[in-house]
C-alpha atoms as a PDB file:
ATOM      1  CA  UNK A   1     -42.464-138.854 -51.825  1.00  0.00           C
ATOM      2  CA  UNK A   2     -44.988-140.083 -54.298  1.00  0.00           C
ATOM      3  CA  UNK A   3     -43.989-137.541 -56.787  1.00  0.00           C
ATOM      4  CA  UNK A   4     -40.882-139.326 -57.173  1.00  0.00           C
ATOM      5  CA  UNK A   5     -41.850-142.682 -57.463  1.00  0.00           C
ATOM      6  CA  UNK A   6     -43.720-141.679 -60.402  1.00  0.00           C
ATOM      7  CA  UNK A   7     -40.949-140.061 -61.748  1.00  0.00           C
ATOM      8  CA  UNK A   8     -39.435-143.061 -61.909  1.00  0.00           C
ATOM      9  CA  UNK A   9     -42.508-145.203 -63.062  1.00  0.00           C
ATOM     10  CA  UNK A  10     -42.463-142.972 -65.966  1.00  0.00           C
ATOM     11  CA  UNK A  11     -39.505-144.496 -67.887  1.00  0.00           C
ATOM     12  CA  UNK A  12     -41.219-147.889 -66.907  1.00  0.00           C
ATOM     13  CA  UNK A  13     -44.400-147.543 -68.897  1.00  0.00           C
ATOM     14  CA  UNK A  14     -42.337-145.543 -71.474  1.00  0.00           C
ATOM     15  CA  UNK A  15     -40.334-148.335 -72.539  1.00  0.00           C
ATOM     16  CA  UNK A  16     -40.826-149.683 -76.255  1.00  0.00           C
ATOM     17  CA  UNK A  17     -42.686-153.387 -76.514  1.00  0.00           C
ATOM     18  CA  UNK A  18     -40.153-154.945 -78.487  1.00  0.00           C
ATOM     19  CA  UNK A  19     -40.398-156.121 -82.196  1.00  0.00           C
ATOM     20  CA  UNK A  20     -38.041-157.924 -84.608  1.00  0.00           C
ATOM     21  CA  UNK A  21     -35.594-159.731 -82.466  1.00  0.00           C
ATOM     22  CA  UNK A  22     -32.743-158.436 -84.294  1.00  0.00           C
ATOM     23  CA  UNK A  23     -33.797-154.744 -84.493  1.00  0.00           C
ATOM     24  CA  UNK A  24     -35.584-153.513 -81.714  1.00  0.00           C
ATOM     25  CA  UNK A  25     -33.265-152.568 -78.395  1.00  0.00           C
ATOM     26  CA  UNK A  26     -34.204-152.156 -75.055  1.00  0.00           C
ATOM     27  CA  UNK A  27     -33.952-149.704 -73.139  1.00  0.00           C
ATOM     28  CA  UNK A  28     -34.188-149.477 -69.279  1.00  0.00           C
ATOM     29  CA  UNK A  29     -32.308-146.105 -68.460  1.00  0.00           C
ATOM     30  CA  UNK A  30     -35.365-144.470 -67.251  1.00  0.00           C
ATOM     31  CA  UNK A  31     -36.994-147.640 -65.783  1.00  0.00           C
ATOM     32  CA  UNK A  32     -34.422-147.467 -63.269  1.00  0.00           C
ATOM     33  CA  UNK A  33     -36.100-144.331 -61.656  1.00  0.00           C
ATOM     34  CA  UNK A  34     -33.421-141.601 -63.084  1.00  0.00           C
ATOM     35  CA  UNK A  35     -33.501-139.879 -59.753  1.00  0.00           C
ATOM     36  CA  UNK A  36     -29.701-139.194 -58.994  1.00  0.00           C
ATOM     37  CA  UNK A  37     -26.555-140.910 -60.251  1.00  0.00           C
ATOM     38  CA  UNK A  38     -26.375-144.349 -60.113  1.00  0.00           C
ATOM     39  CA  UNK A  39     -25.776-148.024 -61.584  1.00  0.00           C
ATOM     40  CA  UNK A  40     -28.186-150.566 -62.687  1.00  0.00           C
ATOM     41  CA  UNK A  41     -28.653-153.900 -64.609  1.00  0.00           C
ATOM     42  CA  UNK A  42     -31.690-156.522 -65.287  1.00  0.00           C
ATOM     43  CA  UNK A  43     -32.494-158.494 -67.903  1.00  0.00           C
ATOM     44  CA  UNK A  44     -35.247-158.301 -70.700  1.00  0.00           C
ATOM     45  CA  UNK A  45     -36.803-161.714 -72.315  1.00  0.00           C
ATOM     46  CA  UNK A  46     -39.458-162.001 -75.162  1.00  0.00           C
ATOM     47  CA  UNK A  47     -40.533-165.245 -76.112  1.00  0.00           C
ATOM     48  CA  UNK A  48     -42.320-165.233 -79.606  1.00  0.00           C
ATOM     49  CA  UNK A  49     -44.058-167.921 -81.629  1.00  0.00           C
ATOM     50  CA  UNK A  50     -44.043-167.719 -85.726  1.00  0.00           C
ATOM     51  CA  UNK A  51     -46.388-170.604 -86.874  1.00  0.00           C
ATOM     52  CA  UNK A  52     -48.543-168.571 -89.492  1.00  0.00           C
ATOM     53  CA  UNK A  53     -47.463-168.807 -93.224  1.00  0.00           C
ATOM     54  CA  UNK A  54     -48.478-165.727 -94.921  1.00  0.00           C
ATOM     55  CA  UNK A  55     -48.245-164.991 -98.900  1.00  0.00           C
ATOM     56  CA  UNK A  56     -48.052-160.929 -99.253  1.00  0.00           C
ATOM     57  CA  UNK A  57     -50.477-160.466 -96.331  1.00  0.00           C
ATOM     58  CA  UNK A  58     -52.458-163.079 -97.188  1.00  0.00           C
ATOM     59  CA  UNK A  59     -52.649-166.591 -95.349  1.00  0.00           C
ATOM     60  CA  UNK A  60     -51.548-169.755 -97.278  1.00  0.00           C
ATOM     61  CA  UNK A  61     -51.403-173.381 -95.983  1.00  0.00           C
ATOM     62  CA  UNK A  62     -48.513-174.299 -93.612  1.00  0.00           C
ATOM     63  CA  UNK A  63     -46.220-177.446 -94.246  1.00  0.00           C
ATOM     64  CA  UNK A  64     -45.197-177.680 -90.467  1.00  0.00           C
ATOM     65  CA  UNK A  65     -42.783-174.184 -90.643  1.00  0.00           C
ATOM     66  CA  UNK A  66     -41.943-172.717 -87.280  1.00  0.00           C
ATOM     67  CA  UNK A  67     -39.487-170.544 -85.495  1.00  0.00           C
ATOM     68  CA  UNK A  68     -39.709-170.176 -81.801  1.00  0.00           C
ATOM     69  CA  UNK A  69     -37.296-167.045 -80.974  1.00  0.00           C
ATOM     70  CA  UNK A  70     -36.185-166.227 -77.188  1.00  0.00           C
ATOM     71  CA  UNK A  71     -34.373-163.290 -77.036  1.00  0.00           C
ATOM     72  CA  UNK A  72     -32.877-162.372 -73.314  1.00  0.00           C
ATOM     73  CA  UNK A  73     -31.387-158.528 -73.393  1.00  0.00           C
ATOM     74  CA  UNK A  74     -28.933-158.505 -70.202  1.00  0.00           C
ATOM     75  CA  UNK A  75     -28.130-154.961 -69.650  1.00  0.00           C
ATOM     76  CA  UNK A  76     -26.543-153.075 -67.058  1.00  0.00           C
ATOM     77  CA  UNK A  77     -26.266-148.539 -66.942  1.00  0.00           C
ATOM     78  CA  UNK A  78     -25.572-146.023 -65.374  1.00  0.00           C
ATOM     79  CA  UNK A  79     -26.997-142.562 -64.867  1.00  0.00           C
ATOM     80  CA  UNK A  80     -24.456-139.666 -64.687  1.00  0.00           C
ATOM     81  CA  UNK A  81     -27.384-137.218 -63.071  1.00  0.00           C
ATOM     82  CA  UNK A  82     -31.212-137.015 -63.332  1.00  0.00           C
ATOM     83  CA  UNK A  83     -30.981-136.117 -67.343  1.00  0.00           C
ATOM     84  CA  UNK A  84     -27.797-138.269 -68.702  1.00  0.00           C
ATOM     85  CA  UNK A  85     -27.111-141.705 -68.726  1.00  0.00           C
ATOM     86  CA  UNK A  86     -25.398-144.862 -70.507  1.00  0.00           C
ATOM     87  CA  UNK A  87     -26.440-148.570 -70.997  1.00  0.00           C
ATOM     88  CA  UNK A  88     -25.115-151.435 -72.572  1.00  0.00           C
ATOM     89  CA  UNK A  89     -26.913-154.900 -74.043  1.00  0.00           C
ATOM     90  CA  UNK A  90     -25.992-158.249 -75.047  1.00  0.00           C
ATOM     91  CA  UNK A  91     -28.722-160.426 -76.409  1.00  0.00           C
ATOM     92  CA  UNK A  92     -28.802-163.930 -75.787  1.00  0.00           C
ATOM     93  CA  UNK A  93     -30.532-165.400 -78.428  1.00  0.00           C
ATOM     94  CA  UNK A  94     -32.472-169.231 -78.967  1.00  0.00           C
ATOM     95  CA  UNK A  95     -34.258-169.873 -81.555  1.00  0.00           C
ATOM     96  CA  UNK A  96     -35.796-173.152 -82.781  1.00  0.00           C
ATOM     97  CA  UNK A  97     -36.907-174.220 -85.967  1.00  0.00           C
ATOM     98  CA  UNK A  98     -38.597-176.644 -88.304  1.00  0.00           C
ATOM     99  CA  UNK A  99     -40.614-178.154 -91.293  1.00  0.00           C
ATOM    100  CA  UNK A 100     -42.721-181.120 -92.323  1.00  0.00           C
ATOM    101  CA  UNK A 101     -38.748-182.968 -92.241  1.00  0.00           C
ATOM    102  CA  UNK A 102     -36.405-181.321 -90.666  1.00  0.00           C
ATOM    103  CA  UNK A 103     -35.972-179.338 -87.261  1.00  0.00           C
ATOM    104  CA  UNK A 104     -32.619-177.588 -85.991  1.00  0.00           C
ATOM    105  CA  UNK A 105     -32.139-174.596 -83.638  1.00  0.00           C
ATOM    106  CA  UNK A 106     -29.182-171.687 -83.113  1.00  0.00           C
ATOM    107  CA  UNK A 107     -28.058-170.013 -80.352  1.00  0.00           C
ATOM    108  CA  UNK A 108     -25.470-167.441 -79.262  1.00  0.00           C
ATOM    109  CA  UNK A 109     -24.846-163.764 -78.128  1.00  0.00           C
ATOM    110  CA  UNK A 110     -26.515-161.317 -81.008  1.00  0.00           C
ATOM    111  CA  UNK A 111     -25.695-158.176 -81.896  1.00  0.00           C
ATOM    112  CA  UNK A 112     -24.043-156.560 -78.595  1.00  0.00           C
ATOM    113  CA  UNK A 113     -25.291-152.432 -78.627  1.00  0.00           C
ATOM    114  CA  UNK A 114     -24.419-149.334 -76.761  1.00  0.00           C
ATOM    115  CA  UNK A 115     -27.157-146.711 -75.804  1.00  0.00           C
ATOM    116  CA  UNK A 116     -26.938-143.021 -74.644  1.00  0.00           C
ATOM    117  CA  UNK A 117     -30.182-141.206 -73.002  1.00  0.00           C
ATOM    118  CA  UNK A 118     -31.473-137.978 -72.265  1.00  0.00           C
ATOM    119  CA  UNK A 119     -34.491-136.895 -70.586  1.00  0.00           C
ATOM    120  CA  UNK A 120     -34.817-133.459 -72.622  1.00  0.00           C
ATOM    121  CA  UNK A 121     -38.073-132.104 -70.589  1.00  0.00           C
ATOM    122  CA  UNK A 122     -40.057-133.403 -67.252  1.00  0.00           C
ATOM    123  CA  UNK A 123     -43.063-131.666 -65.366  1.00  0.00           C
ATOM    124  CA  UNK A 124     -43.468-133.019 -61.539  1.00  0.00           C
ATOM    125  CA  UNK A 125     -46.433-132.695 -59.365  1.00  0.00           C
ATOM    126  CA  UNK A 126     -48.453-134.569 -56.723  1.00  0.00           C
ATOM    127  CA  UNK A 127     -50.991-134.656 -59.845  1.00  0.00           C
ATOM    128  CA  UNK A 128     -49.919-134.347 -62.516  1.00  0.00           C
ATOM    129  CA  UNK A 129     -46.639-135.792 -64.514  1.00  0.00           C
ATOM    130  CA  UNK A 130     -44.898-135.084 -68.192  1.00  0.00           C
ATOM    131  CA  UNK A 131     -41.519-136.589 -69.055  1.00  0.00           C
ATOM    132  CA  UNK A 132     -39.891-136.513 -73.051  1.00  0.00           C
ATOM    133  CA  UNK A 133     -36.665-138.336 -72.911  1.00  0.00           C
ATOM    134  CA  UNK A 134     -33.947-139.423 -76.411  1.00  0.00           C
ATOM    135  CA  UNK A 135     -32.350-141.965 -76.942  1.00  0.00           C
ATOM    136  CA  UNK A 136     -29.296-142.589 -79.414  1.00  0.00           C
ATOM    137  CA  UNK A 137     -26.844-145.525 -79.980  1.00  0.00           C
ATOM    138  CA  UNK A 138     -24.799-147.678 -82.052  1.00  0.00           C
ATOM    139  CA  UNK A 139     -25.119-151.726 -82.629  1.00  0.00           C
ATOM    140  CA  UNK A 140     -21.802-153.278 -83.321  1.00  0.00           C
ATOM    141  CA  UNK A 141     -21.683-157.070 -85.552  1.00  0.00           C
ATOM    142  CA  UNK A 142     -21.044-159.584 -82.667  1.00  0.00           C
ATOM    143  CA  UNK A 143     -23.556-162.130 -83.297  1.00  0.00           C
ATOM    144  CA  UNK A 144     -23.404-165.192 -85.770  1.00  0.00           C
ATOM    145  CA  UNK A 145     -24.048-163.802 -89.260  1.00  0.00           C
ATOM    146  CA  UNK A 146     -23.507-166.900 -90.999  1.00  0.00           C
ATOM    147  CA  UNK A 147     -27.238-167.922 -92.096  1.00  0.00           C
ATOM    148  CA  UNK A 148     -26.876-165.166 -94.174  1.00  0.00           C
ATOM    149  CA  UNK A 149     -25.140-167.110 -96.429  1.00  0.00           C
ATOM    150  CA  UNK A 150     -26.915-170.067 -96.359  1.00  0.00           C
ATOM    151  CA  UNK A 151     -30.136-170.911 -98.999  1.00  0.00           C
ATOM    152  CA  UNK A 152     -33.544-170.596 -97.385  1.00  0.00           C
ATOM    153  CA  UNK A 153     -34.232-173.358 -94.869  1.00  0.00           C
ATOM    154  CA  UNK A 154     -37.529-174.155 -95.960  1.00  0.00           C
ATOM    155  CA  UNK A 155     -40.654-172.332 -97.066  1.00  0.00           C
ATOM    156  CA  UNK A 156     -41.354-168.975 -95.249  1.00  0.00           C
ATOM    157  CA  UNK A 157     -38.279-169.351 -93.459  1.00  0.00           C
ATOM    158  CA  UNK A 158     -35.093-167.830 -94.626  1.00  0.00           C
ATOM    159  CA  UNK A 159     -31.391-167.300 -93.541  1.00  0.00           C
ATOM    160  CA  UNK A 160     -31.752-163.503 -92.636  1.00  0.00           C
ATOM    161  CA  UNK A 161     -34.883-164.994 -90.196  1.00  0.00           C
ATOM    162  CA  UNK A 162     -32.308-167.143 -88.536  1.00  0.00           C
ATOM    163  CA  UNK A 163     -29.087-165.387 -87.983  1.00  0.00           C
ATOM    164  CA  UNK A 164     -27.809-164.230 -84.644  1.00  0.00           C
ATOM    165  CA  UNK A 165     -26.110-160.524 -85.896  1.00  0.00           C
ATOM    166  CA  UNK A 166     -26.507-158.773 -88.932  1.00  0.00           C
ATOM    167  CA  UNK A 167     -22.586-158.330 -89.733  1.00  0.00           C
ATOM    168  CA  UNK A 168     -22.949-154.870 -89.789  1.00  0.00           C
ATOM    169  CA  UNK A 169     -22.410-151.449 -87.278  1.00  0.00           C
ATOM    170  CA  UNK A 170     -25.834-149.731 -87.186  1.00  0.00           C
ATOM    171  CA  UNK A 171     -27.255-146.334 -85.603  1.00  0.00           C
ATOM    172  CA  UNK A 172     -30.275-146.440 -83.152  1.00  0.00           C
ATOM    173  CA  UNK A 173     -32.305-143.173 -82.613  1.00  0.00           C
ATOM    174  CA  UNK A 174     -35.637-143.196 -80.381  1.00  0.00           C
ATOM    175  CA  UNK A 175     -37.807-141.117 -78.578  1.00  0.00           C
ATOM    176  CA  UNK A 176     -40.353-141.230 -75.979  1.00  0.00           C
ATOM    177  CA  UNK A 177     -43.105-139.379 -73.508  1.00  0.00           C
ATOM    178  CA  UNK A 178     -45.127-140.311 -70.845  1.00  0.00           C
ATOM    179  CA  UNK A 179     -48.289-137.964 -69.499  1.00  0.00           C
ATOM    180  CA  UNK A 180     -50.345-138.945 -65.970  1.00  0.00           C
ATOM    181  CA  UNK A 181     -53.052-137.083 -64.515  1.00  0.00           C
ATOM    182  CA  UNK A 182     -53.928-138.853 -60.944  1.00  0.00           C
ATOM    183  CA  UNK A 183     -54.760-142.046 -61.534  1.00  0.00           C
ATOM    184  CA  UNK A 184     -54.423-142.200 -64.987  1.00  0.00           C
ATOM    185  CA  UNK A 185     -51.674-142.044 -67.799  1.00  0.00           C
ATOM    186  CA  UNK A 186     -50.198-142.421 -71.382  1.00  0.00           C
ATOM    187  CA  UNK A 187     -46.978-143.487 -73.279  1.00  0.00           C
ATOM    188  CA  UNK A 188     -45.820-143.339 -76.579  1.00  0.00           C
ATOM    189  CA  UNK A 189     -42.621-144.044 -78.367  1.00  0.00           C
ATOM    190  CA  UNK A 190     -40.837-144.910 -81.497  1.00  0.00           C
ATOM    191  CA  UNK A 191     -37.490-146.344 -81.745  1.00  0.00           C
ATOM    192  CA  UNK A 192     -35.252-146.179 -85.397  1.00  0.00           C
ATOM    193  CA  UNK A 193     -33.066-148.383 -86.448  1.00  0.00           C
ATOM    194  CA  UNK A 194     -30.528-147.589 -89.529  1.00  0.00           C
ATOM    195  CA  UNK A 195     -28.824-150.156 -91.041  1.00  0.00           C
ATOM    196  CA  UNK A 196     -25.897-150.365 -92.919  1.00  0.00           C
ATOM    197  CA  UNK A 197     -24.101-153.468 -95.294  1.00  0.00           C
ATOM    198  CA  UNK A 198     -23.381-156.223 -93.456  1.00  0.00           C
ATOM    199  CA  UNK A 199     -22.118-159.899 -93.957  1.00  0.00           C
ATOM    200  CA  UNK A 200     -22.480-161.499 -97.557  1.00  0.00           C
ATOM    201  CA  UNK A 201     -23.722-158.631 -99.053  1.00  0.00           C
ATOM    202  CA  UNK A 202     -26.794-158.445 -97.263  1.00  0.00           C
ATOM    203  CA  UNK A 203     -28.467-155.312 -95.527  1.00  0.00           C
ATOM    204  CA  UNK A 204     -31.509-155.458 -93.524  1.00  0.00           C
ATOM    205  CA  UNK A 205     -33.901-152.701 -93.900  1.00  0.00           C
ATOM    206  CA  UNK A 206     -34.420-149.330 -92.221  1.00  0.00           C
ATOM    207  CA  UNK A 207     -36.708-150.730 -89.125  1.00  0.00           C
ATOM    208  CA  UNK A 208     -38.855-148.454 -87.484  1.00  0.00           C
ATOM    209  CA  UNK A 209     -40.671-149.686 -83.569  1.00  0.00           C
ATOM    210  CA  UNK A 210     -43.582-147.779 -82.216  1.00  0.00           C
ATOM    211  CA  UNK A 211     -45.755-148.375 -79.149  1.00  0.00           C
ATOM    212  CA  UNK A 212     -47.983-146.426 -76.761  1.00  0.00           C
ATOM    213  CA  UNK A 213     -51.212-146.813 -75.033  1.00  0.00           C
ATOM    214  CA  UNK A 214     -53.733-145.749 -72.070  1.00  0.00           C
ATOM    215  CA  UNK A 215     -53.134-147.132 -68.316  1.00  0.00           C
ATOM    216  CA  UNK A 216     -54.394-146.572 -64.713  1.00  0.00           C
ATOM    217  CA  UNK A 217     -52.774-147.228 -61.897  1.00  0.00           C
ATOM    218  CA  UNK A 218     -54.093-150.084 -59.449  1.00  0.00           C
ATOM    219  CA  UNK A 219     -52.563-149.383 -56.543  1.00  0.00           C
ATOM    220  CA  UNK A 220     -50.457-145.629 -56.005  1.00  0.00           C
ATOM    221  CA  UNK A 221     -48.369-145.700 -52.298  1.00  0.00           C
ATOM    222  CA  UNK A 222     -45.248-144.025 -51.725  1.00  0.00           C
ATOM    223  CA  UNK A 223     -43.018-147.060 -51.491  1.00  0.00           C
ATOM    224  CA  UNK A 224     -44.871-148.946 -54.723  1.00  0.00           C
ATOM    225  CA  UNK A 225     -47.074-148.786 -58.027  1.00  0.00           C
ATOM    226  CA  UNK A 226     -48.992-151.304 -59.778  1.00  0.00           C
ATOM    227  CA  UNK A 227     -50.304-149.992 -63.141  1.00  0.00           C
ATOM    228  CA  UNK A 228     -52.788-151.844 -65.828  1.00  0.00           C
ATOM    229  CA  UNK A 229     -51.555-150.440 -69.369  1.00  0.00           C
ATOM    230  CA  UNK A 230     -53.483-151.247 -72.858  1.00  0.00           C
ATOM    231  CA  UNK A 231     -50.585-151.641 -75.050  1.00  0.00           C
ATOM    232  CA  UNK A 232     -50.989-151.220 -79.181  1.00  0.00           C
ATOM    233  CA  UNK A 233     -47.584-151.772 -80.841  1.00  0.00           C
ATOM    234  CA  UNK A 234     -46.261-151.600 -84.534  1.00  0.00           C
ATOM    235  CA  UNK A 235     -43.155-151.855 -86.565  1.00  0.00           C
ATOM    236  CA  UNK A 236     -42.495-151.028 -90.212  1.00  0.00           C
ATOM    237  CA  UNK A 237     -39.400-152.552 -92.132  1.00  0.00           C
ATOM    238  CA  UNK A 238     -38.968-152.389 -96.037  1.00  0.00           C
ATOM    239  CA  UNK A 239     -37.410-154.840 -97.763  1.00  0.00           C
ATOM    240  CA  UNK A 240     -33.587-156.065 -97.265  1.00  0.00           C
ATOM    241  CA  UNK A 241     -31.238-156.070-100.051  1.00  0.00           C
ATOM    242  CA  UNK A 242     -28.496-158.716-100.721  1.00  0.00           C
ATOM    243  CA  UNK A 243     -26.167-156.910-102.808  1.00  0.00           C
ATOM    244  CA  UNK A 244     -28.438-154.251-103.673  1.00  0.00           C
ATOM    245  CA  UNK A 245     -30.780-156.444-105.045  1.00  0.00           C
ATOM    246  CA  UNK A 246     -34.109-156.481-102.684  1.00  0.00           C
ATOM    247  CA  UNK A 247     -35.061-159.315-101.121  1.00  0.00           C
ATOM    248  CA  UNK A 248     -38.875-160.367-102.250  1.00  0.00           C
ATOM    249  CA  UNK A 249     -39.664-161.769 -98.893  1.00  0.00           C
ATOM    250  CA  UNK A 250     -38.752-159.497 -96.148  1.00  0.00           C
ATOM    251  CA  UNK A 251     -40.798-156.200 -95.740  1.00  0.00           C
ATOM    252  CA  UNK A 252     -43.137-156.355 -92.927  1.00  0.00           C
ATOM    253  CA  UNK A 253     -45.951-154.250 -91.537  1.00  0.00           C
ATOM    254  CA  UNK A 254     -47.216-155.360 -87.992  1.00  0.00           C
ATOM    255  CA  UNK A 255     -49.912-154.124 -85.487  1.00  0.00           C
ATOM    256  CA  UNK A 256     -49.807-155.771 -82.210  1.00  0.00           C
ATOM    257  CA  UNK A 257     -52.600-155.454 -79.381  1.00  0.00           C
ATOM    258  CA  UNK A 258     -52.295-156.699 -75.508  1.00  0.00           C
ATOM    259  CA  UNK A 259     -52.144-155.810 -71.708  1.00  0.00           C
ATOM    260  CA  UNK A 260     -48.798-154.581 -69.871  1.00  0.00           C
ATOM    261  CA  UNK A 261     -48.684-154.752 -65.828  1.00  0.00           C
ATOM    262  CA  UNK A 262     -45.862-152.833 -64.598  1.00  0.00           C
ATOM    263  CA  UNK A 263     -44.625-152.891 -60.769  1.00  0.00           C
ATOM    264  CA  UNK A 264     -42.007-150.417 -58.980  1.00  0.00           C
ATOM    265  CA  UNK A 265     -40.805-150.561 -55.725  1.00  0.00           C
ATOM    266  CA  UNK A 266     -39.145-147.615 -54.234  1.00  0.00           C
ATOM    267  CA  UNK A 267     -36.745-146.137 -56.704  1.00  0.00           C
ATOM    268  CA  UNK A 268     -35.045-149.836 -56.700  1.00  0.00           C
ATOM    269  CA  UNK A 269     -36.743-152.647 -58.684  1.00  0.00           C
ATOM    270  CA  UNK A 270     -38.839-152.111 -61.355  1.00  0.00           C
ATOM    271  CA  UNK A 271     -40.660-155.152 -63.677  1.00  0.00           C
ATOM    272  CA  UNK A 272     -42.911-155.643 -66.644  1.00  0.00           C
ATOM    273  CA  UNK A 273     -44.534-158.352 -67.796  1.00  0.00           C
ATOM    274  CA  UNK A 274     -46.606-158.291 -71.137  1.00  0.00           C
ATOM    275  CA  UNK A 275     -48.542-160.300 -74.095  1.00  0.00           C
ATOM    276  CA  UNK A 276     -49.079-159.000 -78.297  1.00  0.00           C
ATOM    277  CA  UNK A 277     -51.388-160.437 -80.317  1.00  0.00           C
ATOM    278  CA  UNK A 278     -51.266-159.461 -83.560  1.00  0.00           C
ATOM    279  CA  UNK A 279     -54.192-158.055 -85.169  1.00  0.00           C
ATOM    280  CA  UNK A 280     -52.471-156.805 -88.565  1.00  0.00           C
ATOM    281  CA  UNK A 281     -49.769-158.140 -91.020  1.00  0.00           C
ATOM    282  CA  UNK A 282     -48.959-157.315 -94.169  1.00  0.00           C
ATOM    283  CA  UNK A 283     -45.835-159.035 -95.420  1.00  0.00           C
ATOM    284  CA  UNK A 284     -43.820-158.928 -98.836  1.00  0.00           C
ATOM    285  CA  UNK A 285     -43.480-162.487 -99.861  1.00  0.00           C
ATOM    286  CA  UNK A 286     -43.815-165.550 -98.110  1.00  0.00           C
ATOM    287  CA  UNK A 287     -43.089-165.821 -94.513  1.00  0.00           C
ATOM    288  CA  UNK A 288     -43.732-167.492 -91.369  1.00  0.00           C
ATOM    289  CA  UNK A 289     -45.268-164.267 -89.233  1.00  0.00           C
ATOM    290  CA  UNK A 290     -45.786-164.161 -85.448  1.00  0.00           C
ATOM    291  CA  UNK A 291     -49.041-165.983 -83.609  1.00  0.00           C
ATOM    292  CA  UNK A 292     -48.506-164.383 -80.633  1.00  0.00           C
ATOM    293  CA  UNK A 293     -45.484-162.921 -77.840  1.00  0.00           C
ATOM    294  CA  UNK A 294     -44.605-162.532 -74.252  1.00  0.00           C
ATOM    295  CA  UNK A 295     -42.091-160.636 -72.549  1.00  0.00           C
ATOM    296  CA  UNK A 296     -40.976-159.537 -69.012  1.00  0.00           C
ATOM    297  CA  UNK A 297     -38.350-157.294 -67.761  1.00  0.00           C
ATOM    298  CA  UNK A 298     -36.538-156.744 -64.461  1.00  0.00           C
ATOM    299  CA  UNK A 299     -34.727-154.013 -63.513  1.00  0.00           C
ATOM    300  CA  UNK A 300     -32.576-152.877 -60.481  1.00  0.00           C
ATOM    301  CA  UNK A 301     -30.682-149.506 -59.371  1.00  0.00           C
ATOM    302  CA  UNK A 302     -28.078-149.915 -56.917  1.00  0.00           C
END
């Protein structure tokens, strides 16, 4: 029934493009096609290069700083009926980094988090399709939070850039809708993240992740989809605090621009694959800032 396949295409294209690697969550409830009860797991990864040193927005001459940050989300759900359902990540984070004269790298599981999802209002029809689904969770401190401690490894690059977990329990909220009419379709959504103290007196800030954008479907059968999606994406974090005292060079501002291809078949597999260029920063401080991302998901329902 094609009306059901784009049910569950819905939750694929409504999925937020991911920002900071220690804040934003994914979520792939819906991507499984929330048709019935049901298990499913997949895996998320978002590859991101920071090689741009930028002073308060502006950018400044770079002495050979770099992170490159791979963050794999490996997830796995399960949908008590066509409205409710339950999902649990664990990151698996790499990350390598460097100056003019010296290079290291961390890895290890982050910040392991628990999600809950509704779908609070959906409109089906052969031509037309509305779905508004919420999202709310909790992050508990699994990862590595010991950079947090440490003095800034070089410049633009500091310890809360390079820790694995934040030491600290945190709330997720989120929200999201998705609108098609024949052939063509829209998605927005914003996901919240609200932090509390964590390790060595340091709290990272309030982090808010938006993203939405026009599509049209390239191919439309009753056993597949193909869709084209224009993706803009943002995120807005204020400044973290180490013991109440803010911390100069973390509040970030970010605008990111690139295509999304998105692929169903049946109400089984579902993947993503996706690229963000950034076309604004503003950042407090000095900080290495991203040159560019990629990311892919795959999801299956059993």
């Amino acid at each position: 029934m094609q009306v059901l396949s784009l049910s569950g295409l819905a939750g694929v294209l409504a999925m937020p493009a991911v920002g900071c690697d220690l804040c934003a969550v994914y979520s792939a409830a819906e991507a499984s096609g929330t048709v019935g009860r049901g298990f499913y797991a997949g895996v998320f990864e978002q590859f991101t290069r920071f090689g741009t040193l930028q002073d308060s927005g502006h950018k400044v001459p770079n002495e050979g700083a770099y992170i490159n940050s791979s963050v794999s989300q490996l997830f796995v759900g399960y949908n008590i009926d066509n409205r409710f359902g339950a999902q649990l990540n664990v990151p698996l984070i790499y990350r390598s980094f460097g100056s003019a004269t010296d290079r290291a790298s961390e890895w290890g599981i982050g910040d392991v988090s628990l999600l809950g999802n509704f779908r609070a209002y959906e409109s089906l029809s052969e031509n037309f399709t509305f779905t508004w689904s919420l999202l709310g969770g909790i992050k508990f401190p699994t990862g590595d939070s010991n950079r947090l401690g440490d003095p800034d490894f070089t410049d633009g690059i500091g310890g809360h850039d390079l820790a694995l977990g934040s030491g600290s329990v945190d709330g997720l909220a989120g929200t999201g809708v998705f609108s098609r009419w024949k052939r063509l379709f829209l998605t927005a959504s914003v996901q919240y993240a609200i932090r509390s103290e964590g390790d060595f007196g340091h709290q990272y800030a309030d982090d808010m992740i938006w993203s939405g954008g026009p599509g049209v479907y390239l191919a439309l059968g009753h056993k597949y989809t193909l869709g084209l999606q224009a993706v803009v994406a943002g995120e807005y974090k204020g400044k973290d605090t180490f013991n109440g005292v803010p911390d100069g060079d973390s509040a970030e501002t970010l605008v990111y621009l690139g295509p999304q291809i998105n692929f169903t078949w049946r109400e089984k597999l579902s993947v993503q694959v996706g690229a963000d260029l950034p076309v604004s920063i503003y950042n407090s401080g000095r900080q290495v800032v991203p040159d560019y991302r990629v990311r892919a998901a795959v999801n299956w329902r059993f």
